[in-house]
Protein backbone atom coordinates (compact mmCIF):
# COMPACT_ATOMS: atom_id res chain seq x y z
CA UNK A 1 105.20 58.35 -81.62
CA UNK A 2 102.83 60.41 -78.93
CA UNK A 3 103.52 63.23 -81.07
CA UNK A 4 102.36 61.93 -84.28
CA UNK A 5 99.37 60.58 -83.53
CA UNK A 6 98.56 63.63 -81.61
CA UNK A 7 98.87 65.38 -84.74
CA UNK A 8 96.92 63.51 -86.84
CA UNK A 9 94.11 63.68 -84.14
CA UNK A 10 93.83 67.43 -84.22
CA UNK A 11 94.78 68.17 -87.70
CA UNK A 12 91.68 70.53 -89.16
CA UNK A 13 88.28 69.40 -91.19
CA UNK A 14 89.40 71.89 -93.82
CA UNK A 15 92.66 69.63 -94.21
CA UNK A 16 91.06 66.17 -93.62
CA UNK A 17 88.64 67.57 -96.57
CA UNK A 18 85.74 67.01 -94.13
CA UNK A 19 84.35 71.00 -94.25
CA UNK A 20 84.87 73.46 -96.72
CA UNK A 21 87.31 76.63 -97.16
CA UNK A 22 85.36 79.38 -95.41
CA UNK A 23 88.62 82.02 -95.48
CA UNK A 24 88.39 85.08 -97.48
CA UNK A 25 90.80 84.87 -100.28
CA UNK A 26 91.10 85.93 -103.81
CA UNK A 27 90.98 82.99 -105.46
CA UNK A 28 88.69 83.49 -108.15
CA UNK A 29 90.07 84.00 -111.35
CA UNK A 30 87.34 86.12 -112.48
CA UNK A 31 87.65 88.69 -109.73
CA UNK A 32 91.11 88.79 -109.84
CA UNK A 33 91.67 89.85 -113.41
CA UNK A 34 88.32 92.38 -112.86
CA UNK A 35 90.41 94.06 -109.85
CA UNK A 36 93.55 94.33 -112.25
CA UNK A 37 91.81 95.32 -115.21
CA UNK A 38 89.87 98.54 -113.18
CA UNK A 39 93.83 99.97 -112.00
CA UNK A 40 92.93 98.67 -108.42
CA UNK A 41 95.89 99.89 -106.26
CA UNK A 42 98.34 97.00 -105.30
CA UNK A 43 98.87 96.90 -101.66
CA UNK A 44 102.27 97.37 -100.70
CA UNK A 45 104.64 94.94 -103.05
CA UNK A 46 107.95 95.40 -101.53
CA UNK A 47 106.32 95.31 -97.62
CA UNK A 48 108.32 92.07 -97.18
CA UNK A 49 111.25 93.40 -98.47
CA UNK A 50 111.18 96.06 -96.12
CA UNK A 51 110.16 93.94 -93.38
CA UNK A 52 113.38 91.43 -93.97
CA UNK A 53 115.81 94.93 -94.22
CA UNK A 54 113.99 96.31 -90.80
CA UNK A 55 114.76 92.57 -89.25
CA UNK A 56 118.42 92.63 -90.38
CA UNK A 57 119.10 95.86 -89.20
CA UNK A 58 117.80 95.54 -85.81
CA UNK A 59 119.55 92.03 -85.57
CA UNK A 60 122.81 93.67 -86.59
CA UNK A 61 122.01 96.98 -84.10
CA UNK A 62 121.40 94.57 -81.60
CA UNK A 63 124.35 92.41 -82.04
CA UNK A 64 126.48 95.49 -82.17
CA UNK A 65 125.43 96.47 -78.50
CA UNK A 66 125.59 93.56 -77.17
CA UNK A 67 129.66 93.60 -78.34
CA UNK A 68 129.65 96.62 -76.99
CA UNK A 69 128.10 95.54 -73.68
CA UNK A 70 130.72 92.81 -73.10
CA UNK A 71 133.54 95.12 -74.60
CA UNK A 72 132.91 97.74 -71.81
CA UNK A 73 132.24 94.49 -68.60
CA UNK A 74 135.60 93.20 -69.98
CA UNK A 75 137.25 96.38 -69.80
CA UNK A 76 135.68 97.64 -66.44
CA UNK A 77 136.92 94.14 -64.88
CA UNK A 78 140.16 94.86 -65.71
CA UNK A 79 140.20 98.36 -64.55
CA UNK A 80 138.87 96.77 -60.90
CA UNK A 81 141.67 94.08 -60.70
CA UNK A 82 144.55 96.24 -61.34
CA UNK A 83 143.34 98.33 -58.36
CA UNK A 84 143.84 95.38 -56.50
């Protein structure tokens, strides 16, 4: 209940409609069909894409050495107890 009325405390004055939207953004219809119609370059389309593949990968690498890791503890234990 702390938690919610917290929140409702600190939400923003953009949210709470009391200041207006100072970010840059393109949302002006105008502009945006100017920038298309003049063969503006996109910026890079398929960057998420790419981002999500990079993130996969290094989740799978990472999983893949960590089975690894616990392959090669498991095996080294059981080269130590059958010295003893």
């Amino acid at each position: 209940m702390l938690r919610a009325l917290l929140n409702l405390l600190r939400r923003p004055a953009i949210r709470m409609g009391l200041a207006r939207d100072r970010r840059r953004t393109l949302r002006n219809p105008g502009f945006v069909s100017f920038m298309l119609d003049n063969n503006r370059r996109r910026l890079g389309g398929n960057a998420h894409e790419r981002a999500l593949l990079w993130r996969r990968w290094l989740r799978g690498s990472a999983l893949a050495l960590l089975v690894i890791g616990i392959a090669w503890v498991a095996i080294e234990s059981a080269k130590a107890l059958s010295v003893f």
